[in-house]
C-alpha atoms as a PDB file:
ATOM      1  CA  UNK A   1     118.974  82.367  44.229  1.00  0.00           C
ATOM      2  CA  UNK A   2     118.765  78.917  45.882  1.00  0.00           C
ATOM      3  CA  UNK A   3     121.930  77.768  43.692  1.00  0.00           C
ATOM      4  CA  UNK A   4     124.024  80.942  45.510  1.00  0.00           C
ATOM      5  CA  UNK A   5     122.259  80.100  49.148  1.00  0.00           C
ATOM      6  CA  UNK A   6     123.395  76.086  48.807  1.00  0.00           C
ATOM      7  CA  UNK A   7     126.941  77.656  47.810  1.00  0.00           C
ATOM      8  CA  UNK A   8     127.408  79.233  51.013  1.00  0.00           C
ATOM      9  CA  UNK A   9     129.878  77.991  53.438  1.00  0.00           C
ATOM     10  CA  UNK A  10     128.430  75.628  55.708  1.00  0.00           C
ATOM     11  CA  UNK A  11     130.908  77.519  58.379  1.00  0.00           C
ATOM     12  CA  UNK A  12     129.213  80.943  57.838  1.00  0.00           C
ATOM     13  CA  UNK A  13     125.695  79.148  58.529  1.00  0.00           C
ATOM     14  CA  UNK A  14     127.271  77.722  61.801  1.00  0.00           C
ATOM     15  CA  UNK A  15     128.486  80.824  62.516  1.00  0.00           C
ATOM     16  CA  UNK A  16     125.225  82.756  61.912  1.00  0.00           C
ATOM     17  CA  UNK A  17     123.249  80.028  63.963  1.00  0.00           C
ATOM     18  CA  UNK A  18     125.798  79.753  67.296  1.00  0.00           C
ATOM     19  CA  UNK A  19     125.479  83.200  67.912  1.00  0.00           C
ATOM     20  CA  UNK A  20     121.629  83.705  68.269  1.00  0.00           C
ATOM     21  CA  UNK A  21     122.140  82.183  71.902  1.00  0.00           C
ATOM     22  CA  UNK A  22     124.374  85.025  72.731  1.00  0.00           C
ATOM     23  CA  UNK A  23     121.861  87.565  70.690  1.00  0.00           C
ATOM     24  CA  UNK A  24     119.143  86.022  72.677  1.00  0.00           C
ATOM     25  CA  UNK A  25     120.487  87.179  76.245  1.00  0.00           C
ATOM     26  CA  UNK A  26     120.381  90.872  75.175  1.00  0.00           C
ATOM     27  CA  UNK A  27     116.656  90.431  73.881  1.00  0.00           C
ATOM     28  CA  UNK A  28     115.411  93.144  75.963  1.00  0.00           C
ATOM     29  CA  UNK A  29     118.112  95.446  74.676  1.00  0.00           C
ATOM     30  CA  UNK A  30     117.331  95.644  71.466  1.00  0.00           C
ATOM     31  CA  UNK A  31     115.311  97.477  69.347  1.00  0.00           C
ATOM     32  CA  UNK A  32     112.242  96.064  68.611  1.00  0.00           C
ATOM     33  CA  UNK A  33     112.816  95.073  64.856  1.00  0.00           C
ATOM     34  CA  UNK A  34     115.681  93.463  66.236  1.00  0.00           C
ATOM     35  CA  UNK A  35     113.807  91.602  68.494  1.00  0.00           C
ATOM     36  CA  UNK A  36     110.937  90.570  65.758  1.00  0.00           C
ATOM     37  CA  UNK A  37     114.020  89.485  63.272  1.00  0.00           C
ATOM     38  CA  UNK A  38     115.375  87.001  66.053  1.00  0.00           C
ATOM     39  CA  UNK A  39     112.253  85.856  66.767  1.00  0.00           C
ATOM     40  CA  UNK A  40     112.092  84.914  63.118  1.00  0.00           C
ATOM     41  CA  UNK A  41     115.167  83.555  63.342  1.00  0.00           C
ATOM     42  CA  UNK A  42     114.770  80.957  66.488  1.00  0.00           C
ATOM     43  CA  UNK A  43     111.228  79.891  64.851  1.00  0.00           C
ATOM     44  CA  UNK A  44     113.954  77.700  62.231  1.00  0.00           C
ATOM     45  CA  UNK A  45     116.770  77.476  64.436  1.00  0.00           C
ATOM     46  CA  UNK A  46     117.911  73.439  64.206  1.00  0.00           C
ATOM     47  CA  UNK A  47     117.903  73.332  68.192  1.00  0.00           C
ATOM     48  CA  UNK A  48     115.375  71.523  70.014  1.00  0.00           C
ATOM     49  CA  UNK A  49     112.453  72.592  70.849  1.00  0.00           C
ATOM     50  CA  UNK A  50     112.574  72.426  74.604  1.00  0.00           C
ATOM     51  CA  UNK A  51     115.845  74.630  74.159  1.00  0.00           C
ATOM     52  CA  UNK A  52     113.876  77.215  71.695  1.00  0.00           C
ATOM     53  CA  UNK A  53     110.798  77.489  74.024  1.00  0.00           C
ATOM     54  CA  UNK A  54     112.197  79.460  76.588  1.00  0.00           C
ATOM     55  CA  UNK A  55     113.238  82.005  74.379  1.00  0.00           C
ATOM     56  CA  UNK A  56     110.254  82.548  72.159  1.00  0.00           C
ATOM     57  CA  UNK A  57     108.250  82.749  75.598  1.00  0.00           C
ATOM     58  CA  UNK A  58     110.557  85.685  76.490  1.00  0.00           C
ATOM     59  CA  UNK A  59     110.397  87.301  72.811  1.00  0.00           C
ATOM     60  CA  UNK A  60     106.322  87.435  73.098  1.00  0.00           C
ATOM     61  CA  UNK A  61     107.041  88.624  76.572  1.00  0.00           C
ATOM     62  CA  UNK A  62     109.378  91.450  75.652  1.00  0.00           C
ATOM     63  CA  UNK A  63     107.376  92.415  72.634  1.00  0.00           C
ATOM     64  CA  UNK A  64     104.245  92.676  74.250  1.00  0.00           C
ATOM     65  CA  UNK A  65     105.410  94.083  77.073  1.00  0.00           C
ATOM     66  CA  UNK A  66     106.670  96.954  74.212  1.00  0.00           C
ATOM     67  CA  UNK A  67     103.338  96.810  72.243  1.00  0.00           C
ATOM     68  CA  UNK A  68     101.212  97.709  75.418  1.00  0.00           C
ATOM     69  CA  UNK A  69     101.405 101.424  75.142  1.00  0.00           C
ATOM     70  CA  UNK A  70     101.738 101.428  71.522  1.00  0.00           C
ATOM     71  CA  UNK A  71      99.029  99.273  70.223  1.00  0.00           C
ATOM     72  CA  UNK A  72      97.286  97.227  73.418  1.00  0.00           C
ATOM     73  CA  UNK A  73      94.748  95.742  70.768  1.00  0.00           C
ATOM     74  CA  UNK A  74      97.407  93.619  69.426  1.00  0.00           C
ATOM     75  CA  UNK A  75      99.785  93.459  72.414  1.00  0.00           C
ATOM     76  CA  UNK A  76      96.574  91.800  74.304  1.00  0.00           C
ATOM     77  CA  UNK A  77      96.443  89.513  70.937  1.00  0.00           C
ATOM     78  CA  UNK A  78     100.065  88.546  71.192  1.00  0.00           C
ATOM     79  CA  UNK A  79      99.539  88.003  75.180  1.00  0.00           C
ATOM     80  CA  UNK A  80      95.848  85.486  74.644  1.00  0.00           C
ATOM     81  CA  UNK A  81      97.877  83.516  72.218  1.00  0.00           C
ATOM     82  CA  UNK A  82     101.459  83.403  74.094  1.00  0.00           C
ATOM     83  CA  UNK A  83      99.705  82.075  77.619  1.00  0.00           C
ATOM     84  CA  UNK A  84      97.295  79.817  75.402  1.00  0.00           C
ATOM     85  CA  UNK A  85     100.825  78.199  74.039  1.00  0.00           C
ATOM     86  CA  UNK A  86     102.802  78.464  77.549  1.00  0.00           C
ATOM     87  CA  UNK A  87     100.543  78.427  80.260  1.00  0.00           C
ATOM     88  CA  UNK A  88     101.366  74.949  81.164  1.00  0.00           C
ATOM     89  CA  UNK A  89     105.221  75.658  81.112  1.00  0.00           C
ATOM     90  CA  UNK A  90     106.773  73.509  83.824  1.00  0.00           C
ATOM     91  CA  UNK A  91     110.471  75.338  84.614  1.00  0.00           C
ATOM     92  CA  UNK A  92     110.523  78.213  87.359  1.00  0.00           C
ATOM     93  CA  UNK A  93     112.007  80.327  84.759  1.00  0.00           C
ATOM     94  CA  UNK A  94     109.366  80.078  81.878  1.00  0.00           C
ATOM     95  CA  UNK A  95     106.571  79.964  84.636  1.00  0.00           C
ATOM     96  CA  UNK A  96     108.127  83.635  85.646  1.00  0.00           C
ATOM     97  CA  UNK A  97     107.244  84.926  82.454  1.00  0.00           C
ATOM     98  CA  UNK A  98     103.889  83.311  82.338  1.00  0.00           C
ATOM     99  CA  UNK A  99     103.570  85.475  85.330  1.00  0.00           C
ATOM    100  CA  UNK A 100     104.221  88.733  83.679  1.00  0.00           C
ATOM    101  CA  UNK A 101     102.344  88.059  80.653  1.00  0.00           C
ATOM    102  CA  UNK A 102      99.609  87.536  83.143  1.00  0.00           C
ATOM    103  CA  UNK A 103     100.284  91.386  85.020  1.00  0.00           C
ATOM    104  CA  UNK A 104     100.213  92.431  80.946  1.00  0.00           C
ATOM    105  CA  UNK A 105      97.029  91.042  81.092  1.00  0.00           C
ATOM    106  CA  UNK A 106      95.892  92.850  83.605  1.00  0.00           C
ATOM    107  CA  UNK A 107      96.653  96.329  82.176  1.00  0.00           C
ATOM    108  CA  UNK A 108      94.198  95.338  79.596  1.00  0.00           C
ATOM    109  CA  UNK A 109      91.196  94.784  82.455  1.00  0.00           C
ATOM    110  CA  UNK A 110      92.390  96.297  85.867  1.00  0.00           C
ATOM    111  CA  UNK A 111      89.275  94.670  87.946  1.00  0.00           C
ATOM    112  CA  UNK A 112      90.676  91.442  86.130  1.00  0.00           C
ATOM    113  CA  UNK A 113      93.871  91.949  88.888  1.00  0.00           C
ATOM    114  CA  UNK A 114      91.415  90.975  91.546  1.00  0.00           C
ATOM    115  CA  UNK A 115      92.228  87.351  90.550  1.00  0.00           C
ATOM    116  CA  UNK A 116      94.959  87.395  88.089  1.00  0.00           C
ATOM    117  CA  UNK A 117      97.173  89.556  90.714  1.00  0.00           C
ATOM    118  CA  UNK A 118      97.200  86.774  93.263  1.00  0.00           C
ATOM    119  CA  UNK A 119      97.458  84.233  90.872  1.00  0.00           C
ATOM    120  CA  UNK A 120     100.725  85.921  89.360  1.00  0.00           C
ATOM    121  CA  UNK A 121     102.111  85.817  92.770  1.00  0.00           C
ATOM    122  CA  UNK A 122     101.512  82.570  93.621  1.00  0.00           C
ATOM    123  CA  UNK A 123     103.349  81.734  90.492  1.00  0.00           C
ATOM    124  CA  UNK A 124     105.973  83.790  90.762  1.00  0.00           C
ATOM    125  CA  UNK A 125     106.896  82.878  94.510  1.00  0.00           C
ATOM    126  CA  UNK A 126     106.657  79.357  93.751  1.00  0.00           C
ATOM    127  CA  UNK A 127     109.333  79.530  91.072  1.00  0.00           C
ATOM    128  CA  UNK A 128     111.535  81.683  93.169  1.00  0.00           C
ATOM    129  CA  UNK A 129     110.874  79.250  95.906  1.00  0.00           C
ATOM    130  CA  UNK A 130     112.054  76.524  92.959  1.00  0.00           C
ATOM    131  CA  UNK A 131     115.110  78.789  91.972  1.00  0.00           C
ATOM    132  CA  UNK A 132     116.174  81.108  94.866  1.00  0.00           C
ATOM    133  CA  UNK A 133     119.833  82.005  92.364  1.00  0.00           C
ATOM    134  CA  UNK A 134     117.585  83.379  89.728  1.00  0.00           C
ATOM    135  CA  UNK A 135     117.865  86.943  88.901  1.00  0.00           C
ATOM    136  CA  UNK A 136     115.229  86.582  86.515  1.00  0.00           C
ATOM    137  CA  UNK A 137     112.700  85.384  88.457  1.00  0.00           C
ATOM    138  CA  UNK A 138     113.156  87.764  91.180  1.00  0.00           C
ATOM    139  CA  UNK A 139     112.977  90.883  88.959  1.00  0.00           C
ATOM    140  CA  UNK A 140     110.088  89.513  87.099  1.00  0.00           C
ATOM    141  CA  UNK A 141     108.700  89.450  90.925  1.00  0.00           C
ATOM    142  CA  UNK A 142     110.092  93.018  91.689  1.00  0.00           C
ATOM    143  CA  UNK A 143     108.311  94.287  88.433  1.00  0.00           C
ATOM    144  CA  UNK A 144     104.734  92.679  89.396  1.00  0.00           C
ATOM    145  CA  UNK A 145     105.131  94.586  92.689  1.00  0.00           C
ATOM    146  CA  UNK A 146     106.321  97.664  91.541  1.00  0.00           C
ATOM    147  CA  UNK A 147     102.631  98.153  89.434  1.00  0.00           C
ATOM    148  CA  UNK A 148     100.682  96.160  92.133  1.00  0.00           C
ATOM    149  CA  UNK A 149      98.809  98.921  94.081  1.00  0.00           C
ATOM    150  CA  UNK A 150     100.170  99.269  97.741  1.00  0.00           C
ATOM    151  CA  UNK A 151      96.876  98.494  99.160  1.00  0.00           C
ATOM    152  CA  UNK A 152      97.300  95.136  97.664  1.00  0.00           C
ATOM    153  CA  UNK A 153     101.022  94.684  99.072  1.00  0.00           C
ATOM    154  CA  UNK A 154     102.631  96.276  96.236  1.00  0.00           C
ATOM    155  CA  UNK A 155     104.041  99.493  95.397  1.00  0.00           C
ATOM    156  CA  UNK A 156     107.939 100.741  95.328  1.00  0.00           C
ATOM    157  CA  UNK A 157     108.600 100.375  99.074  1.00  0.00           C
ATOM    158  CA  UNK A 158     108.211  96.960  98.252  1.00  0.00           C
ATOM    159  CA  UNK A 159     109.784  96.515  94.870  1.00  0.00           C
ATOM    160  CA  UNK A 160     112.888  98.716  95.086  1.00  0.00           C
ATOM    161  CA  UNK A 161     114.356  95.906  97.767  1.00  0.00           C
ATOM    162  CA  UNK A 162     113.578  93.537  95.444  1.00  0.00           C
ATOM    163  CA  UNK A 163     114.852  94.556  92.426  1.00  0.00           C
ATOM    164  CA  UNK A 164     118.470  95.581  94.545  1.00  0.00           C
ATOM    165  CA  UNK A 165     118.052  91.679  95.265  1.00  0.00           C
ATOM    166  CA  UNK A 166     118.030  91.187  91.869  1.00  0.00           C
ATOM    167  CA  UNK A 167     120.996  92.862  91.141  1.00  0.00           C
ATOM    168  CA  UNK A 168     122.949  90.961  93.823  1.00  0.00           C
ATOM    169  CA  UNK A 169     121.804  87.835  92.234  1.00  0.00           C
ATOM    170  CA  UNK A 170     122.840  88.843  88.848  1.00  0.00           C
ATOM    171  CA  UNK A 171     126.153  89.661  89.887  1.00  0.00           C
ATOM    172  CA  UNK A 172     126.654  86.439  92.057  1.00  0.00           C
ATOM    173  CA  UNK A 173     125.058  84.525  88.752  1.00  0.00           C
ATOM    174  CA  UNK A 174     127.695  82.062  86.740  1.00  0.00           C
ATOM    175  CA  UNK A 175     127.750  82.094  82.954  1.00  0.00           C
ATOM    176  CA  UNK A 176     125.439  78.777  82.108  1.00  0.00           C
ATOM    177  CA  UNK A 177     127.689  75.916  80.727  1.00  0.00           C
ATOM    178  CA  UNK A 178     124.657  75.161  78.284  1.00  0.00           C
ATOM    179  CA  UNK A 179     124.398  78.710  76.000  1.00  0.00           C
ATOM    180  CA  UNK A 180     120.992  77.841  75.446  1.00  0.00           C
ATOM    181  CA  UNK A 181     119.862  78.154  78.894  1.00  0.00           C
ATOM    182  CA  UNK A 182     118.726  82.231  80.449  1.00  0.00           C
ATOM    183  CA  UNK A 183     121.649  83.932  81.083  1.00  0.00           C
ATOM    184  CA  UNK A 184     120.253  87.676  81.481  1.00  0.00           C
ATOM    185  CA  UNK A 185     119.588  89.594  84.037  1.00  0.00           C
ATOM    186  CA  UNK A 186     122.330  92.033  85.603  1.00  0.00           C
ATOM    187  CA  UNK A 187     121.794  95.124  83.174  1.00  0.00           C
ATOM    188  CA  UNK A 188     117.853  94.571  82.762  1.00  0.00           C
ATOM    189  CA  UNK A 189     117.558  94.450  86.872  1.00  0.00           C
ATOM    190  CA  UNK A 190     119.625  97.435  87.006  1.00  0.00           C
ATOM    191  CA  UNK A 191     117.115  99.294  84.985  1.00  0.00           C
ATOM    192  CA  UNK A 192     114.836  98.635  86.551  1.00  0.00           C
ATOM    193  CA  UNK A 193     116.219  99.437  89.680  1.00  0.00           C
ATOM    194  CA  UNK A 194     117.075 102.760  88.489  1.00  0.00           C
ATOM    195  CA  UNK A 195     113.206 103.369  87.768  1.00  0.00           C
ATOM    196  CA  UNK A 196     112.010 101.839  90.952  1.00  0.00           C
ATOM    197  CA  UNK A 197     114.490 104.652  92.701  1.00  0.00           C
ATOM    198  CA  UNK A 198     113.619 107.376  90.964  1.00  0.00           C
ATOM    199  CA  UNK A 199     109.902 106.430  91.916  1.00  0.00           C
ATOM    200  CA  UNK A 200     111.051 106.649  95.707  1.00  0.00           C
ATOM    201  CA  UNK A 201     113.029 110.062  95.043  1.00  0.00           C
ATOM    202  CA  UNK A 202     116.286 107.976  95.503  1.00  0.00           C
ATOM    203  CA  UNK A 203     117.779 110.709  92.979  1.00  0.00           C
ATOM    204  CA  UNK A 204     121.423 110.537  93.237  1.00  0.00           C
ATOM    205  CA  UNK A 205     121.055 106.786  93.718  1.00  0.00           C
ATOM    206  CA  UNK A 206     118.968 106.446  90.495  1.00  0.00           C
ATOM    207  CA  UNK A 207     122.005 108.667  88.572  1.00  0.00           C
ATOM    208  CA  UNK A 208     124.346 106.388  90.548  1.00  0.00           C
ATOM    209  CA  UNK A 209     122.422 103.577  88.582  1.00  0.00           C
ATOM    210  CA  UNK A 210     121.565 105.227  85.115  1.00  0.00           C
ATOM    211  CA  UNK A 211     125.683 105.609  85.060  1.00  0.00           C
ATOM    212  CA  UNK A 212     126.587 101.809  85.688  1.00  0.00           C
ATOM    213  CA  UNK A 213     123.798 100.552  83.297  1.00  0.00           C
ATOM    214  CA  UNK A 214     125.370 103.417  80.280  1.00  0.00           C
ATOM    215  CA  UNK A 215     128.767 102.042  81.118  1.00  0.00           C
ATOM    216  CA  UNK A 216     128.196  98.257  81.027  1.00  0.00           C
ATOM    217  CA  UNK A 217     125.451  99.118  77.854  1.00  0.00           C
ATOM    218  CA  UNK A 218     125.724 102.622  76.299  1.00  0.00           C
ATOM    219  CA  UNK A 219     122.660 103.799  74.665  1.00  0.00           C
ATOM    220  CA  UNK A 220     121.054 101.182  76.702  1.00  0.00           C
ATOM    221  CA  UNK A 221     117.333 101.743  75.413  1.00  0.00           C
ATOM    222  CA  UNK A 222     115.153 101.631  78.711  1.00  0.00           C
ATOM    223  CA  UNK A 223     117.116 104.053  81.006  1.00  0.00           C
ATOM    224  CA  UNK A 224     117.324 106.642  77.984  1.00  0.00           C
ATOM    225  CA  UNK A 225     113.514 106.388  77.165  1.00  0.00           C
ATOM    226  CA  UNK A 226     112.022 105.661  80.502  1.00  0.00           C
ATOM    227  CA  UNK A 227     114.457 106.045  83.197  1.00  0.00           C
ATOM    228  CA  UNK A 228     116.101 109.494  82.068  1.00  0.00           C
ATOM    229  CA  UNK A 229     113.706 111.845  81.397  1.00  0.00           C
ATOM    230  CA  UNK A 230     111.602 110.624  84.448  1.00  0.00           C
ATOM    231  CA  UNK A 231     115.144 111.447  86.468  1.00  0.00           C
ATOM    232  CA  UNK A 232     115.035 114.975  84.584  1.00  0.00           C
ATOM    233  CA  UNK A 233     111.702 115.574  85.306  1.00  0.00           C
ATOM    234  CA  UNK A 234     112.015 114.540  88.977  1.00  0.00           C
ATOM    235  CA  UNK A 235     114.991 116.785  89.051  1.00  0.00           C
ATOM    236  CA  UNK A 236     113.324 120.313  88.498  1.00  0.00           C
END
């Protein structure tokens, strides 16, 4: 077997490596296997490691994020040992997703949001403050809110105009001249935009939504599993 691998085509292996930027941006698209089999795959990716880190802070972030409701045990696991790697992250954008790892961690231990809420924000304002252009950010700001408790200053009122910004700045948003550098944003903010309405009874506005995210991404995973049958439900 490792006379056939070193018989490959060195273009095929250039070919299979140049795309996993691309694969990357769609991250929280994909089904989670997917997701676990890129991760796999950017742990030996030849690029440097200040390019890679980014993206294996938003893999634990999507993953965990996904493992919450299914099996906290480990998705708390996955979040100790991702913010024990990361923490000290010094880029706006990787500092976002500390952030949200740290709102994860607060599902685990609610009274633990006494602390780790404000902390989260202070984090998360200071990178926007760093990066006003980033779509990322700002959703990853938008989706704090949205489960912060409005007696806290959160809640939908809050988060919906937030996540619209989002939106705005993902459309506005140039393709990155380095393919290694975030790049997503429009389709994930409109998600979660389409949520954030149907929380505030914005019903044709949330269809309005769940129809531009199908059409840019059909079968798009997050409006047909949490967005749609929250709409239908809402709907009766």
């Amino acid at each position: 077997m490792r006379v056939l691998f070193a018989a490959l085509p060195a273009v095929l292996c250039f070919a299979q490596e140049s795309d996993l930027p691309a694969q990357l941006a769609r991250l929280q698209r994909l089904p989670t296997d997917q997701v676990r089999s890129l991760e796999a795959r950017l742990a030996v990716d030849p690029a440097p490691a200040d390019k890679k880190a980014y993206h294996q802070l938003h893999a634990a972030y999507v993953l965990a994020s996904r493992l919450s409701t299914e099996d906290p045990k480990a998705s708390k696991a996955l979040v100790d040992r991702t913010l024990k790697t990361f923490e000290a992250a010094p880029d706006p954008e990787s500092r976002a997703l500390v952030a949200g790892l740290l709102g994860l961690k607060i599902g685990f231990a609610p009274m633990s949001g006494m602390t780790l809420g404000p902390q989260a924000v202070g984090i998360l304002d200071k990178a926007l403050a760093l990066r006003p252009g980033s779509p990322r950010i700002a959703l990853l700001r938008a989706i704090h809110l949205l489960h912060t408790p409005a007696f806290v200053g959160g809640g939908v009122k809050v988060a919906l105009p937030l996540m619209e910004a989002a939106v705005r700045l993902a459309e506005a948003e140039a393709k990155p001249a380095d393919p290694w550098l975030p790049s997503w944003g429009l389709i994930e903010s409109l998600g979660w935009l389409a949520l954030a309405q149907v929380e505030a009874q914005q019903l044709p506005a949330a269809q309005q939504t769940v129809n531009r995210v199908l059409t840019l991404d059909p079968g798009n995973g997050f409006v047909t599993r949490m967005v749609l049958p929250h709409l239908q439900g809402k709907g009766k």
